[in-house]
Protein backbone atom coordinates (compact mmCIF):
# COMPACT_ATOMS: atom_id res chain seq x y z
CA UNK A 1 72.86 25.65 94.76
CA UNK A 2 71.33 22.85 96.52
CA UNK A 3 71.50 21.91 100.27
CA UNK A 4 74.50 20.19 102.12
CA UNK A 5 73.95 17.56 103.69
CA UNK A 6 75.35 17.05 107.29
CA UNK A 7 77.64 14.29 108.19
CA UNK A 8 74.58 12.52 110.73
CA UNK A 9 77.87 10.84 112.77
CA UNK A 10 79.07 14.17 113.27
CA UNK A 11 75.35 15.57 113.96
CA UNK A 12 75.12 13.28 117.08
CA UNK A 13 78.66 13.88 118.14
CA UNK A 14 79.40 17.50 118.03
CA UNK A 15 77.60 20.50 119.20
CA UNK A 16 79.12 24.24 117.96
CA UNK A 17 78.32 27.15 120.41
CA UNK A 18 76.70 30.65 118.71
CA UNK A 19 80.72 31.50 119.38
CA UNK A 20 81.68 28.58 117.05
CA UNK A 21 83.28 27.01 119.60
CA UNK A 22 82.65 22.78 119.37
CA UNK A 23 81.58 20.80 121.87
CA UNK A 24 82.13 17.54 122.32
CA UNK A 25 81.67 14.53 124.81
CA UNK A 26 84.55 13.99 127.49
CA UNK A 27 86.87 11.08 126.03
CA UNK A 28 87.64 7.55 128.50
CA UNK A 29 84.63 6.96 129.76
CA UNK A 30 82.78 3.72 127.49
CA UNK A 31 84.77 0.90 129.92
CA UNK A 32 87.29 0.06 132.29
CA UNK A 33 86.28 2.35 135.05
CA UNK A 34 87.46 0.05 137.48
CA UNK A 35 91.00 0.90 136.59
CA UNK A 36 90.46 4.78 136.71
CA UNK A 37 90.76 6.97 139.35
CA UNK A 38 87.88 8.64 141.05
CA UNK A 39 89.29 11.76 140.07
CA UNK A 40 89.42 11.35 135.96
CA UNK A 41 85.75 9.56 136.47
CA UNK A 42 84.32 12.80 137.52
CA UNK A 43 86.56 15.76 135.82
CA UNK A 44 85.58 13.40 132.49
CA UNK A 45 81.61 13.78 133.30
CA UNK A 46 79.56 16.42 130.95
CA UNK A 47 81.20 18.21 127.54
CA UNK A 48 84.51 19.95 126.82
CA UNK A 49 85.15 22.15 123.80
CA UNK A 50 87.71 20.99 121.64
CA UNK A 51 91.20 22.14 120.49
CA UNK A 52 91.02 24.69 117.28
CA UNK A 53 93.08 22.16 115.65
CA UNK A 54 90.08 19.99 116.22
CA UNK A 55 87.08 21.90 115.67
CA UNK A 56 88.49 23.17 111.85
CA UNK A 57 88.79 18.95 111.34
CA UNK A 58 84.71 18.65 112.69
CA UNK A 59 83.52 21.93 110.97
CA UNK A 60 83.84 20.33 107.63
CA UNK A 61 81.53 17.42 108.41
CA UNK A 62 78.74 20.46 110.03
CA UNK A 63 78.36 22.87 106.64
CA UNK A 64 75.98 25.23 108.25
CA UNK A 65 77.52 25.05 111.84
């Protein structure tokens, strides 16, 4: 059986943990930072894991994740 090929927007988005968990950049943050509180600025900064819900939608697009 040959190779599958990995979704490459998915490749640059996503990032599964040897648990399987999914990582995954903290939403809001592009523009309009002006508007936002101090508060969401910085508990937005770094990676979250997402939902289960979530990560079954991404794991489809990462075959070998």
């Amino acid at each position: 059986m040959p190779k599958l090929k990995t979704k490459s927007g998915a490749k640059k988005r996503f990032k599964v943990t040897a648990t399987g968990k999914v990582m995954a950049a903290q939403a809001g943050k592009r523009h309009g930072m002006i508007k936002r509180t101090t508060k969401f600025i910085r508990n937005a900064r770094g990676t979250t894991t997402l939902s289960e819900a979530d990560a079954r939608i991404v794991k489809q697009f990462l075959p070998y994740a």
